[in-house]
PDB file of N, CA and C in Angstrom:
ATOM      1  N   UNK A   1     198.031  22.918-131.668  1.00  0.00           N
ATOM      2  CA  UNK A   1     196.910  23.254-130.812  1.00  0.00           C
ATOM      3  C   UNK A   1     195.854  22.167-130.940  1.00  0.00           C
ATOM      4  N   UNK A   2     195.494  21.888-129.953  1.00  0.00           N
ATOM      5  CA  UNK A   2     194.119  20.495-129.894  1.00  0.00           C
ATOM      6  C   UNK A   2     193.006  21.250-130.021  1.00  0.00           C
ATOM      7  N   UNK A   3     192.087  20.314-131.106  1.00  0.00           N
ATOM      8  CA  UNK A   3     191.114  21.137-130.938  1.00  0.00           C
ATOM      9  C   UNK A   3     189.876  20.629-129.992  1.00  0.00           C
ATOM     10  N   UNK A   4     189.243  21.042-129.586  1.00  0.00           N
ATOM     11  CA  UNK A   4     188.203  19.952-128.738  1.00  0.00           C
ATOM     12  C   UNK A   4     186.442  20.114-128.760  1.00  0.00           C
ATOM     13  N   UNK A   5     185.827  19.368-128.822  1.00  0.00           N
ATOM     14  CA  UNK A   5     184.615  18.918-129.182  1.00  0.00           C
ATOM     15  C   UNK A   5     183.577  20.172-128.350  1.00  0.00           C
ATOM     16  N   UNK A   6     183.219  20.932-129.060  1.00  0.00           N
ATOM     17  CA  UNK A   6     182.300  21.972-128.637  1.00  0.00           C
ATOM     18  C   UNK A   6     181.307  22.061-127.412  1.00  0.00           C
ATOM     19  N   UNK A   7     180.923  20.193-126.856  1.00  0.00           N
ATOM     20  CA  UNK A   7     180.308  20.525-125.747  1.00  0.00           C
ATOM     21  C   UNK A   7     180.840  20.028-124.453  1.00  0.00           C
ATOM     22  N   UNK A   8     182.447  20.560-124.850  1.00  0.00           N
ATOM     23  CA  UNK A   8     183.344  20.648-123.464  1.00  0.00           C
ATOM     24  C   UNK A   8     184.132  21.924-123.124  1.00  0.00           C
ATOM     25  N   UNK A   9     184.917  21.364-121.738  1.00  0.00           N
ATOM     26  CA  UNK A   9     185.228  22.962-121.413  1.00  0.00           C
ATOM     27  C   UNK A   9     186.587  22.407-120.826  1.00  0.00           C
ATOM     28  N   UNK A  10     187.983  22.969-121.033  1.00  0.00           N
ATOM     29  CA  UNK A  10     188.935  22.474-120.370  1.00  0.00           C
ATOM     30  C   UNK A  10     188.737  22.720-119.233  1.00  0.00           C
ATOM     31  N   UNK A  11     189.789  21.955-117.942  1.00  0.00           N
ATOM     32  CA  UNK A  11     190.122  22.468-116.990  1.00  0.00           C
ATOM     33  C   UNK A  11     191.283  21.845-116.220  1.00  0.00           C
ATOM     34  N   UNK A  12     192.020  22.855-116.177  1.00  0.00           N
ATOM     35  CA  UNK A  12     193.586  22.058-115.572  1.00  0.00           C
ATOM     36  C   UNK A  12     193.588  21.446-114.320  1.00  0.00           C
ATOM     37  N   UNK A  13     194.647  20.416-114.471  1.00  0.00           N
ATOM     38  CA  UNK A  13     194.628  19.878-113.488  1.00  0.00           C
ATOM     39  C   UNK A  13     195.685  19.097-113.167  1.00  0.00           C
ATOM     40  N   UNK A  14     195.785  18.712-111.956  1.00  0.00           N
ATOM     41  CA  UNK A  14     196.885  18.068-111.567  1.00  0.00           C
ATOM     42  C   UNK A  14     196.507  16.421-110.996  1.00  0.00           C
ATOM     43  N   UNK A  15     197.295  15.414-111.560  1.00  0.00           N
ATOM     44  CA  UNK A  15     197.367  14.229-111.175  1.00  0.00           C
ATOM     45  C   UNK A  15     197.689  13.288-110.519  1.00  0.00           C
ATOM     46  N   UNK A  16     197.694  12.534-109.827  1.00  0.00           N
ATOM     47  CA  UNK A  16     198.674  11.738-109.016  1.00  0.00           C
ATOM     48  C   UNK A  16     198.794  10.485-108.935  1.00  0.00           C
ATOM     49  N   UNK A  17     199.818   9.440-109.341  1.00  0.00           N
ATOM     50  CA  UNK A  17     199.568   8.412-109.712  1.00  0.00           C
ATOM     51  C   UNK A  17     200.932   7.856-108.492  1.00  0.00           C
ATOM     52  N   UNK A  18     201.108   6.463-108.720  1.00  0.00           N
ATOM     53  CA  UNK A  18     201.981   6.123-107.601  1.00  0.00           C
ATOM     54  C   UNK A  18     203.348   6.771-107.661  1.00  0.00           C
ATOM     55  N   UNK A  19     203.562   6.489-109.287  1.00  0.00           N
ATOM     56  CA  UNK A  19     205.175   7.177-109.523  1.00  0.00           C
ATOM     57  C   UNK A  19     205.047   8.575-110.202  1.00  0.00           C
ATOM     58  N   UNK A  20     204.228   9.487-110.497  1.00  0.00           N
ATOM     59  CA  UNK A  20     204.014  10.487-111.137  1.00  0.00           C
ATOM     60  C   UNK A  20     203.763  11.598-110.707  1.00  0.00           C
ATOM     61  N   UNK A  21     203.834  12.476-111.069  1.00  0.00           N
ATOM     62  CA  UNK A  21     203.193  13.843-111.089  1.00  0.00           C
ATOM     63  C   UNK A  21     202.374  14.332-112.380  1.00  0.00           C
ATOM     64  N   UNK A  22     201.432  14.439-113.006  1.00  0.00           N
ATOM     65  CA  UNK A  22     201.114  15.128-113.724  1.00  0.00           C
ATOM     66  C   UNK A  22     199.899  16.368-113.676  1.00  0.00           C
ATOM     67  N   UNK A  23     200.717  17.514-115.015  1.00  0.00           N
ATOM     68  CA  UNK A  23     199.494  18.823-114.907  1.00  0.00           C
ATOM     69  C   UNK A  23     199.448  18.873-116.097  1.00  0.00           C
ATOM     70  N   UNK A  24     198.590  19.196-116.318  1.00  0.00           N
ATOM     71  CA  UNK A  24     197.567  19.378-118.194  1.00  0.00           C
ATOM     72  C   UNK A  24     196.719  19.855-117.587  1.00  0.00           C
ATOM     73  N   UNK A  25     195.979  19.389-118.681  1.00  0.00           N
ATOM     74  CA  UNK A  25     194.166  19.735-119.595  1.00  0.00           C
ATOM     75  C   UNK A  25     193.537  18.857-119.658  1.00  0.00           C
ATOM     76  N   UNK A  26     192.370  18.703-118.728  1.00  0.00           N
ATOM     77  CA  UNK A  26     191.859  17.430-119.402  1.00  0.00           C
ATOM     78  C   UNK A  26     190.429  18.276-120.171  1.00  0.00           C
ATOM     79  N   UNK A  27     189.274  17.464-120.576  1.00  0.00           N
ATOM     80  CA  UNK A  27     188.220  18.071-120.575  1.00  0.00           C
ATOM     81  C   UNK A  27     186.847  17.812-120.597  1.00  0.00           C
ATOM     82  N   UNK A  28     185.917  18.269-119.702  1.00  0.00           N
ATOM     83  CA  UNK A  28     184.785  18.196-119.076  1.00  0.00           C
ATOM     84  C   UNK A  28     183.432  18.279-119.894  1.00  0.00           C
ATOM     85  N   UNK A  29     182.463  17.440-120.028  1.00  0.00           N
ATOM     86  CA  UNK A  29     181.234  17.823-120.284  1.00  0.00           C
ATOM     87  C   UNK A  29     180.641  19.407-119.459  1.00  0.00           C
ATOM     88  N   UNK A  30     180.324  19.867-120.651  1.00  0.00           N
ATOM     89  CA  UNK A  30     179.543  21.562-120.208  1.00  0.00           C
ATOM     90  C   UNK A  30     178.336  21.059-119.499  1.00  0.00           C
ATOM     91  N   UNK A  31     177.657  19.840-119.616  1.00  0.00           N
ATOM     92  CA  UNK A  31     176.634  19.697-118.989  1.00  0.00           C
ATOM     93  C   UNK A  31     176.584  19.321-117.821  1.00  0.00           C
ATOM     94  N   UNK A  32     177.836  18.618-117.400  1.00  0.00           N
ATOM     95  CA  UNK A  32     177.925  18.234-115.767  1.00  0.00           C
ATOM     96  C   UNK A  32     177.664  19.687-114.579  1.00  0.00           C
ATOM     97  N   UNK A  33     177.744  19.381-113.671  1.00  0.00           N
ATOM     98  CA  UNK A  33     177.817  20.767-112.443  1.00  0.00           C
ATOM     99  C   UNK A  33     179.412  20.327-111.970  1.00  0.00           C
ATOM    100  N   UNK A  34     179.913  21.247-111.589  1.00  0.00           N
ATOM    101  CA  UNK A  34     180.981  21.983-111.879  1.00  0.00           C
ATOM    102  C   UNK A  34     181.533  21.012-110.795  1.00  0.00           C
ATOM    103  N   UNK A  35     180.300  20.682-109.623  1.00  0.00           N
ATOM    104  CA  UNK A  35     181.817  19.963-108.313  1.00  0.00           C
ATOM    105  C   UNK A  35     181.706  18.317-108.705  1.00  0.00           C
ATOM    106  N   UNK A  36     181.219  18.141-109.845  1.00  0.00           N
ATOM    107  CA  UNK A  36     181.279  16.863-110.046  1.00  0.00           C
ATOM    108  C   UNK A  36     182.155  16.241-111.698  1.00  0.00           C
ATOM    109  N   UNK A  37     182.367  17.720-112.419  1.00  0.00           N
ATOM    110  CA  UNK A  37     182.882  17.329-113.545  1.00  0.00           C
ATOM    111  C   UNK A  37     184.330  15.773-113.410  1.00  0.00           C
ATOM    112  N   UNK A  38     184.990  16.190-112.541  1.00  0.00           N
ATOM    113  CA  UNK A  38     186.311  15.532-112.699  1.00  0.00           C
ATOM    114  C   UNK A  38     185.903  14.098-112.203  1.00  0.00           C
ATOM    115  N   UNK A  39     184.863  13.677-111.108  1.00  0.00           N
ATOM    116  CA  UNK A  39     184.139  12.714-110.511  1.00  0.00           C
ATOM    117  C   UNK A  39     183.937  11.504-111.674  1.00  0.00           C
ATOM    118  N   UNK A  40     182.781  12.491-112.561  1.00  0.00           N
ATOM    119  CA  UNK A  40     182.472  11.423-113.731  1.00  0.00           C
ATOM    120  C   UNK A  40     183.238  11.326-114.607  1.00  0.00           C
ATOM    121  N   UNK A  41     184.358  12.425-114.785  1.00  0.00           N
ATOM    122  CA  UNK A  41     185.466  11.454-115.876  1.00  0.00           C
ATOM    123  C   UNK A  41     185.562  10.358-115.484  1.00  0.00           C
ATOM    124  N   UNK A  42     186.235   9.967-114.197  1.00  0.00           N
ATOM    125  CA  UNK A  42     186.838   9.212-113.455  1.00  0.00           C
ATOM    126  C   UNK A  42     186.325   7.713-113.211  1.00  0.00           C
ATOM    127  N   UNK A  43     184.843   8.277-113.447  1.00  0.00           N
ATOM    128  CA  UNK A  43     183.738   7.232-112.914  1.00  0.00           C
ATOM    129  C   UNK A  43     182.976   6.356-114.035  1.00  0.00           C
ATOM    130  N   UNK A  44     183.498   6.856-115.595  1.00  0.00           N
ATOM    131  CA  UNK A  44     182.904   6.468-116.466  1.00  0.00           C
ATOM    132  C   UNK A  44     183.625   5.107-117.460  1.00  0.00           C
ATOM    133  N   UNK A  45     182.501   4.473-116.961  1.00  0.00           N
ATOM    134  CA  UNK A  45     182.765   2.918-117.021  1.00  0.00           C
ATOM    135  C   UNK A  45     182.867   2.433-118.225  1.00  0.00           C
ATOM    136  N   UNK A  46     182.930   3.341-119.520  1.00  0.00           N
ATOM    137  CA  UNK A  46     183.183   3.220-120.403  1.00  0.00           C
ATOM    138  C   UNK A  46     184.974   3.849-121.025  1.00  0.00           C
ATOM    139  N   UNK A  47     185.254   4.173-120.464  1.00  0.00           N
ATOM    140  CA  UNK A  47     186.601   5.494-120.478  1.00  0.00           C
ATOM    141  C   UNK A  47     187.823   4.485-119.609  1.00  0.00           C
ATOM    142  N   UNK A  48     188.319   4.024-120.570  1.00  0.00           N
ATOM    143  CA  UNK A  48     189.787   3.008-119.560  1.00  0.00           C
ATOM    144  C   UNK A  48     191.153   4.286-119.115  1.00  0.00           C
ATOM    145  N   UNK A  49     191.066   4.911-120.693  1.00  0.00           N
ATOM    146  CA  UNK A  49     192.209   6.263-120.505  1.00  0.00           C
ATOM    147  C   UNK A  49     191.596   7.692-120.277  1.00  0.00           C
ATOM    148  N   UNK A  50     192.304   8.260-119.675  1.00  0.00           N
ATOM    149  CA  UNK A  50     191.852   9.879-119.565  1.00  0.00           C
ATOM    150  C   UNK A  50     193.141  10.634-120.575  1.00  0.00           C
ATOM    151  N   UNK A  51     192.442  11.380-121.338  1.00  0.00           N
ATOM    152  CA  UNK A  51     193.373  12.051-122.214  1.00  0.00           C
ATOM    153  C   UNK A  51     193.989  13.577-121.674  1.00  0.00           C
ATOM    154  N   UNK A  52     194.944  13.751-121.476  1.00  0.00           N
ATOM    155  CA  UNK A  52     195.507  14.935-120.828  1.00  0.00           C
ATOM    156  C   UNK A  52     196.409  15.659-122.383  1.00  0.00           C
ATOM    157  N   UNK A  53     195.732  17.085-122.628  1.00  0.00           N
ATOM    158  CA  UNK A  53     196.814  17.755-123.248  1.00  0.00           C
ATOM    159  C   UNK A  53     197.355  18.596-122.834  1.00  0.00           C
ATOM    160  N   UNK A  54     198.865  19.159-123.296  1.00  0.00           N
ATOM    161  CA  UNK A  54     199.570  20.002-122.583  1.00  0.00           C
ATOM    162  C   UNK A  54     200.061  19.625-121.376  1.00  0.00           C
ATOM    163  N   UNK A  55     200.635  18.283-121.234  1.00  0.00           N
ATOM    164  CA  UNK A  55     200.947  17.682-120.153  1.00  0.00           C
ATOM    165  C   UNK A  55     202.353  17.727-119.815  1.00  0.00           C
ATOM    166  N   UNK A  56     202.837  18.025-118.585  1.00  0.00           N
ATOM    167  CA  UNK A  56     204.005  18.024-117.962  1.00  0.00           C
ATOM    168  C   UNK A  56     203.831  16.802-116.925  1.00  0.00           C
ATOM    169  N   UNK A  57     204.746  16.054-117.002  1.00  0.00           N
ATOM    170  CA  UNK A  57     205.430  14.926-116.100  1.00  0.00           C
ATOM    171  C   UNK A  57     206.272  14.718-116.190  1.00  0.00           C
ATOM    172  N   UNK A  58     206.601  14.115-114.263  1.00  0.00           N
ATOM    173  CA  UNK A  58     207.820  14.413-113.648  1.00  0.00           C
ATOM    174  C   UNK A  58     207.495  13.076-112.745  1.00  0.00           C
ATOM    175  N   UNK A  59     208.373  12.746-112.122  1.00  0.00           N
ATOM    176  CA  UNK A  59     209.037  11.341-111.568  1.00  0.00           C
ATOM    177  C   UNK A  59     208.472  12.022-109.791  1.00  0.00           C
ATOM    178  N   UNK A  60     207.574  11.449-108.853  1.00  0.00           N
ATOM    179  CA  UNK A  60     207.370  12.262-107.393  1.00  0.00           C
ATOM    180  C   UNK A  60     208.795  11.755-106.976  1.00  0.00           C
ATOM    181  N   UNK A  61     209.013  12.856-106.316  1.00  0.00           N
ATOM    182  CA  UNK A  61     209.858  13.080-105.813  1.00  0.00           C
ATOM    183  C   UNK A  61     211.804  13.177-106.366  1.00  0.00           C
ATOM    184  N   UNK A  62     211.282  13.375-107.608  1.00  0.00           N
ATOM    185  CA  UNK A  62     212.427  12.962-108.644  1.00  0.00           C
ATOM    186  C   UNK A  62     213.474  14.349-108.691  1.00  0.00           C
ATOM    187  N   UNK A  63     214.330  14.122-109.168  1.00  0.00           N
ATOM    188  CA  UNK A  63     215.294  15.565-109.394  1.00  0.00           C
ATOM    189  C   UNK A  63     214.939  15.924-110.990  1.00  0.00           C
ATOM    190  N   UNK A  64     214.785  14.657-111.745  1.00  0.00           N
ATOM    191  CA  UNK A  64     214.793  15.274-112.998  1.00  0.00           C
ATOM    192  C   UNK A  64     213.889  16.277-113.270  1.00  0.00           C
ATOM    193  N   UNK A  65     214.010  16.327-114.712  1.00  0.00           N
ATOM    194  CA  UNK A  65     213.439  18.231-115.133  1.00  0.00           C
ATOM    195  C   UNK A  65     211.875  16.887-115.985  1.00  0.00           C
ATOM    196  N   UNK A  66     211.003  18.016-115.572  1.00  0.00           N
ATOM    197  CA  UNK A  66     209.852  17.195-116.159  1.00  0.00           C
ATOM    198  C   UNK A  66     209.550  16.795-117.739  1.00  0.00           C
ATOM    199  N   UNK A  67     209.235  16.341-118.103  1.00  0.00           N
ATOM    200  CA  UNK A  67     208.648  15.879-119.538  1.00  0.00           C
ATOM    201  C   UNK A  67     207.631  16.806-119.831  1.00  0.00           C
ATOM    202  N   UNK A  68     207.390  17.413-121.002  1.00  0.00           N
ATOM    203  CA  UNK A  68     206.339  17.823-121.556  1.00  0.00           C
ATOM    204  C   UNK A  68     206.020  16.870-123.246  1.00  0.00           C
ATOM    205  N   UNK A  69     204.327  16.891-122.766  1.00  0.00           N
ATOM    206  CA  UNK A  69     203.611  16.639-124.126  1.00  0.00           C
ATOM    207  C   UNK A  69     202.606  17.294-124.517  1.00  0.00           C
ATOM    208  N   UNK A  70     202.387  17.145-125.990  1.00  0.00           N
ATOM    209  CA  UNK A  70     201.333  17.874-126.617  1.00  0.00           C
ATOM    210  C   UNK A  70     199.840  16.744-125.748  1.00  0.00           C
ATOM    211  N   UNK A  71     199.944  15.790-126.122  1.00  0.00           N
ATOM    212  CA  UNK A  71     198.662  14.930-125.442  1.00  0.00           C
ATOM    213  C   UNK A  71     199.684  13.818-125.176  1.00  0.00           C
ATOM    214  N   UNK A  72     199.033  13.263-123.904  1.00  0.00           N
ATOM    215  CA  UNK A  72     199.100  11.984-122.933  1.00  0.00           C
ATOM    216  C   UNK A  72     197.690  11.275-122.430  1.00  0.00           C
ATOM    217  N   UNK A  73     198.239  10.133-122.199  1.00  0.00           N
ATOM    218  CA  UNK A  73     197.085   9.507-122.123  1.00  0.00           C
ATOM    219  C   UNK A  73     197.156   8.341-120.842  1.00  0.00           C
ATOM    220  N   UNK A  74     196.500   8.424-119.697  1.00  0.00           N
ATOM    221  CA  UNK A  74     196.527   8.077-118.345  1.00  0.00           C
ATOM    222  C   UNK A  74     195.645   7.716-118.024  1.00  0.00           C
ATOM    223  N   UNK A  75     196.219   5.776-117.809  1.00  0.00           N
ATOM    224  CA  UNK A  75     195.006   4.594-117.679  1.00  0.00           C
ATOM    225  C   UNK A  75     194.300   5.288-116.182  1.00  0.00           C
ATOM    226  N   UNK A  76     193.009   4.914-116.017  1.00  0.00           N
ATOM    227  CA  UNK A  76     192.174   5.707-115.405  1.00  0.00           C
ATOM    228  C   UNK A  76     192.639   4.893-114.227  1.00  0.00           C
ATOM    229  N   UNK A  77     193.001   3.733-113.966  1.00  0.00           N
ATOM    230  CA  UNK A  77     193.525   2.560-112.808  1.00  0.00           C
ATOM    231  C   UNK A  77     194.357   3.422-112.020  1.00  0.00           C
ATOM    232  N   UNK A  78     195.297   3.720-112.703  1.00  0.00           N
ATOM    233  CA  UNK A  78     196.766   3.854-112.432  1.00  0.00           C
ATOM    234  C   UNK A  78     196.344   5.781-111.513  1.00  0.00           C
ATOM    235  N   UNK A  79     195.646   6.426-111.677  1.00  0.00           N
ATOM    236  CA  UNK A  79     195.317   7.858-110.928  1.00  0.00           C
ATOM    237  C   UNK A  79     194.879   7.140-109.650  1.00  0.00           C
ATOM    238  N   UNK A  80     195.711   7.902-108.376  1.00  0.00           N
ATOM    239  CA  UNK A  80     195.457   7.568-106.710  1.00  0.00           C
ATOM    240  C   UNK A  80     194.710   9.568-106.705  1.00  0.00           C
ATOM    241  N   UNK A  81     195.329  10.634-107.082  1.00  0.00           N
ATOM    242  CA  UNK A  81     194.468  11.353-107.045  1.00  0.00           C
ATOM    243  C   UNK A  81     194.495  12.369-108.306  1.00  0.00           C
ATOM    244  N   UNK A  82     193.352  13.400-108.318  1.00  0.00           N
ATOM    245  CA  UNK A  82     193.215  14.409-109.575  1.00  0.00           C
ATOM    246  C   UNK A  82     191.997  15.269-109.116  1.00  0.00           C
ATOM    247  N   UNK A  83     193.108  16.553-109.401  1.00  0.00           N
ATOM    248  CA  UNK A  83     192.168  17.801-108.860  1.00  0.00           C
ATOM    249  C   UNK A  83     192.700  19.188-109.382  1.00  0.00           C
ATOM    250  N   UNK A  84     191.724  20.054-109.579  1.00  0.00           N
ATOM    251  CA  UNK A  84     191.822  20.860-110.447  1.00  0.00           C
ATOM    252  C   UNK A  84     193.305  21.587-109.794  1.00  0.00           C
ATOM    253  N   UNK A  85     194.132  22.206-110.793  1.00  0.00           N
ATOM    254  CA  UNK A  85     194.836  22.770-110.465  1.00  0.00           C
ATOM    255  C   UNK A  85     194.778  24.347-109.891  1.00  0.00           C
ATOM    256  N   UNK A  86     193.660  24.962-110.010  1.00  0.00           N
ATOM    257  CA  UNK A  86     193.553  26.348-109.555  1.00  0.00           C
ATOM    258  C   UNK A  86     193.494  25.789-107.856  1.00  0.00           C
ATOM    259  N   UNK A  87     193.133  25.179-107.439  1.00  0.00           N
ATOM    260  CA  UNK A  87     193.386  24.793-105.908  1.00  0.00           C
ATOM    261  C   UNK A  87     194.428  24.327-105.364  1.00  0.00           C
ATOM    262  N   UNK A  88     195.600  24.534-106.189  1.00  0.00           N
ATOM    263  CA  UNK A  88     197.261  24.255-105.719  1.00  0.00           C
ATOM    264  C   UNK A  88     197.570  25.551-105.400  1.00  0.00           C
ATOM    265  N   UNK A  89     197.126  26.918-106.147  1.00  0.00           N
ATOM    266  CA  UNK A  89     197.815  28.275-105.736  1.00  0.00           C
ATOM    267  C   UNK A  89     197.164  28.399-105.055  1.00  0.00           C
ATOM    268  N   UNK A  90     198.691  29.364-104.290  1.00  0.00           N
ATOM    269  CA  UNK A  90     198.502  29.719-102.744  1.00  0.00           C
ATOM    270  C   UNK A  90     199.596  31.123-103.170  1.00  0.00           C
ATOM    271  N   UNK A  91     198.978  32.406-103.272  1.00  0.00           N
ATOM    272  CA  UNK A  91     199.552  33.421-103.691  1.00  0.00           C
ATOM    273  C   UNK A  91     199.886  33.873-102.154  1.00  0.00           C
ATOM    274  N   UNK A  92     201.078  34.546-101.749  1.00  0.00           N
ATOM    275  CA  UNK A  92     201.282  34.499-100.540  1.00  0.00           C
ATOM    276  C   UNK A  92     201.591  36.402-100.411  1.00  0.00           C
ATOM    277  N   UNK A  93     200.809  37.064 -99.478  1.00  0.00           N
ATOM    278  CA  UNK A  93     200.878  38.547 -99.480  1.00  0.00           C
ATOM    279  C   UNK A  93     202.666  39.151 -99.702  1.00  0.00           C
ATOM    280  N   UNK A  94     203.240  40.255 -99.640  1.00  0.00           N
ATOM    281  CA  UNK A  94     204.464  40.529 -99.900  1.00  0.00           C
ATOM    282  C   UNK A  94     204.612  40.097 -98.050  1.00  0.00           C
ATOM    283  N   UNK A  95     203.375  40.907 -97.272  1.00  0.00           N
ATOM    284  CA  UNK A  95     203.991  41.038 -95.691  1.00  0.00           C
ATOM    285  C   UNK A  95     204.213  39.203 -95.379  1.00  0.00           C
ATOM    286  N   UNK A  96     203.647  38.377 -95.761  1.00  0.00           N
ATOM    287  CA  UNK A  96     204.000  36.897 -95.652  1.00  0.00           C
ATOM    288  C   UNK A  96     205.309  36.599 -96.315  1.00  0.00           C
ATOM    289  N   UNK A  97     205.694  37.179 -97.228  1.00  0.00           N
ATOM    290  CA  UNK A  97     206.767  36.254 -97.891  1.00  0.00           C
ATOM    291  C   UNK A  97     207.678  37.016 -96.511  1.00  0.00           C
ATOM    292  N   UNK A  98     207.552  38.475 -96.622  1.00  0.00           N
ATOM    293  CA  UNK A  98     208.965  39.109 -95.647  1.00  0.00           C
ATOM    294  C   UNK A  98     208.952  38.548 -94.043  1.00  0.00           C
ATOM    295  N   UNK A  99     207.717  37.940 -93.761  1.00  0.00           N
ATOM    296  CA  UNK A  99     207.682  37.162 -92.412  1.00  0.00           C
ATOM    297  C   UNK A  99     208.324  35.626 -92.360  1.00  0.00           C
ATOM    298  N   UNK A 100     208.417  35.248 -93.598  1.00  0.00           N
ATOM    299  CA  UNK A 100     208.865  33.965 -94.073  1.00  0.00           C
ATOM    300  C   UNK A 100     210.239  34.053 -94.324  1.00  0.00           C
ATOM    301  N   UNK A 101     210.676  35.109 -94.534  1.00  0.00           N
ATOM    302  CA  UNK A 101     212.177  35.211 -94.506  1.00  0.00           C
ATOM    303  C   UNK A 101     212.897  35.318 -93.687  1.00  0.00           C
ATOM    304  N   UNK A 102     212.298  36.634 -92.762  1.00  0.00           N
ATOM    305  CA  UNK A 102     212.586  36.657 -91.568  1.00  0.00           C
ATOM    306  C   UNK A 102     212.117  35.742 -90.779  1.00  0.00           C
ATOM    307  N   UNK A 103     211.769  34.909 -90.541  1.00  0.00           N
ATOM    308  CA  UNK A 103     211.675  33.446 -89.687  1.00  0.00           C
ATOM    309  C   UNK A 103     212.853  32.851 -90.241  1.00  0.00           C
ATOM    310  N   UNK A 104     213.376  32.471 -91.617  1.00  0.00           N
ATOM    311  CA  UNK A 104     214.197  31.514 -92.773  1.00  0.00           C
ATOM    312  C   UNK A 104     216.106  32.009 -91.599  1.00  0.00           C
ATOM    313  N   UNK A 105     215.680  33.291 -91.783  1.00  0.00           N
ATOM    314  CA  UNK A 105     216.737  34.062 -91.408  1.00  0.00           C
ATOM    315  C   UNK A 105     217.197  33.704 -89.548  1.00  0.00           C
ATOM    316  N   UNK A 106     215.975  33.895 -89.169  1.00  0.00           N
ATOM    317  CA  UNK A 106     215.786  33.397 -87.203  1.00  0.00           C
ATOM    318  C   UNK A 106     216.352  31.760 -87.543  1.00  0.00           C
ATOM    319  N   UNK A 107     215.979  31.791 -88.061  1.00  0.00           N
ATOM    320  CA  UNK A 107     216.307  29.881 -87.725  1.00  0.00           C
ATOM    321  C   UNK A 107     217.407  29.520 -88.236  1.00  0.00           C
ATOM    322  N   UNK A 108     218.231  30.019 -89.158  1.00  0.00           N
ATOM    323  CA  UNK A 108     219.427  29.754 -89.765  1.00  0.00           C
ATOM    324  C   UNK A 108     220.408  30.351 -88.360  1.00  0.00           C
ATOM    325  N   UNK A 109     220.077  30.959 -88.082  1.00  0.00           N
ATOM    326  CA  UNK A 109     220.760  31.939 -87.149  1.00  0.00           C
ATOM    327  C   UNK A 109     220.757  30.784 -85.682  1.00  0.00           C
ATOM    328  N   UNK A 110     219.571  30.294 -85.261  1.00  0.00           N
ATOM    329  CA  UNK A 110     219.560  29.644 -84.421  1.00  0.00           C
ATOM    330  C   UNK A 110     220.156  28.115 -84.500  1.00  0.00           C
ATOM    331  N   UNK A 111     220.286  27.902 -85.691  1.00  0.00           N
ATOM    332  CA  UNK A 111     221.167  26.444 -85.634  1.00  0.00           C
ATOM    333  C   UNK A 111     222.566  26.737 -85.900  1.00  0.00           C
ATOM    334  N   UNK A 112     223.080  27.960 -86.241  1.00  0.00           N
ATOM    335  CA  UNK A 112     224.467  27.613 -86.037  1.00  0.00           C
ATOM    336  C   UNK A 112     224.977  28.046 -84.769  1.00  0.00           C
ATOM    337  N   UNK A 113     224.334  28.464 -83.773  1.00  0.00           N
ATOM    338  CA  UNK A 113     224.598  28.575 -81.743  1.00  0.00           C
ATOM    339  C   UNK A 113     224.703  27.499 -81.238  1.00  0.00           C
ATOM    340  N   UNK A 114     226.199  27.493 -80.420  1.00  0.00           N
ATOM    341  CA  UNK A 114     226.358  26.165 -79.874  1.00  0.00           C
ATOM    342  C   UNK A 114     224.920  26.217 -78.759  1.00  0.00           C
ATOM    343  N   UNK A 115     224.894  24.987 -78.146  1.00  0.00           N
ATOM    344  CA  UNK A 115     224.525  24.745 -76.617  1.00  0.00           C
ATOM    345  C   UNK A 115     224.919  25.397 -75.718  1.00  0.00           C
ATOM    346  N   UNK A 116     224.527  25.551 -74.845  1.00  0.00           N
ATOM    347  CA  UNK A 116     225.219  26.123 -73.881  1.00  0.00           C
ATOM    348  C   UNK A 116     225.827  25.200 -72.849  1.00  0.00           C
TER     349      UNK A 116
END
């Protein structure tokens, strides 16, 4: 378990680099405001690496099964993007998933009909 410096606050997130995927932990000054925490990691001209713990990476667009680490460490250059991960879920109602099937189902159905 990492321990981390009392006047921060984790917050997960997801990364994006040219060849990568990554999701961890990074972690934030308590004193920043909240829509700018990840900004000034990013922006701080003293900070070459961003330290990610609990990190999973994976190859974009790769088949392999991802990598996990306890801590990683990701030259600040090399990130094209990074954003919190609670803004990736997209919880989808039960009546959406069963409309999503039944569409999955219409369309499977419609490509195996010849032409006429």
């Amino acid at each position: 378990m990492t321990k981390q410096p009392s006047d921060t606050t984790p917050v997960e997130v997801c990364i994006i680099t040219k060849d990568h995927e990554i999701k961890g932990t990074v972690y934030v000054s308590k004193y920043t405001k909240s829509n700018r925490e990840l900004t000034e990691l990013l922006n701080d001209g003293e900070r070459r690496f961003l330290a990610v713990t609990n990190a999973e990476i994976s190859v974009s667009g790769g088949m392999s099964a991802p990598r996990r680490y306890d801590f990683l460490e990701v030259h600040i250059d090399s990130i094209i993007i990074m954003h919190p991960a609670s803004q990736t879920l997209f919880k989808e109602s039960s009546k959406a998933q069963e409309d999503i099937a039944k569409f999955r189902e219409l369309r499977n159905k419609l490509s195996q009909t010849r032409p006429f």
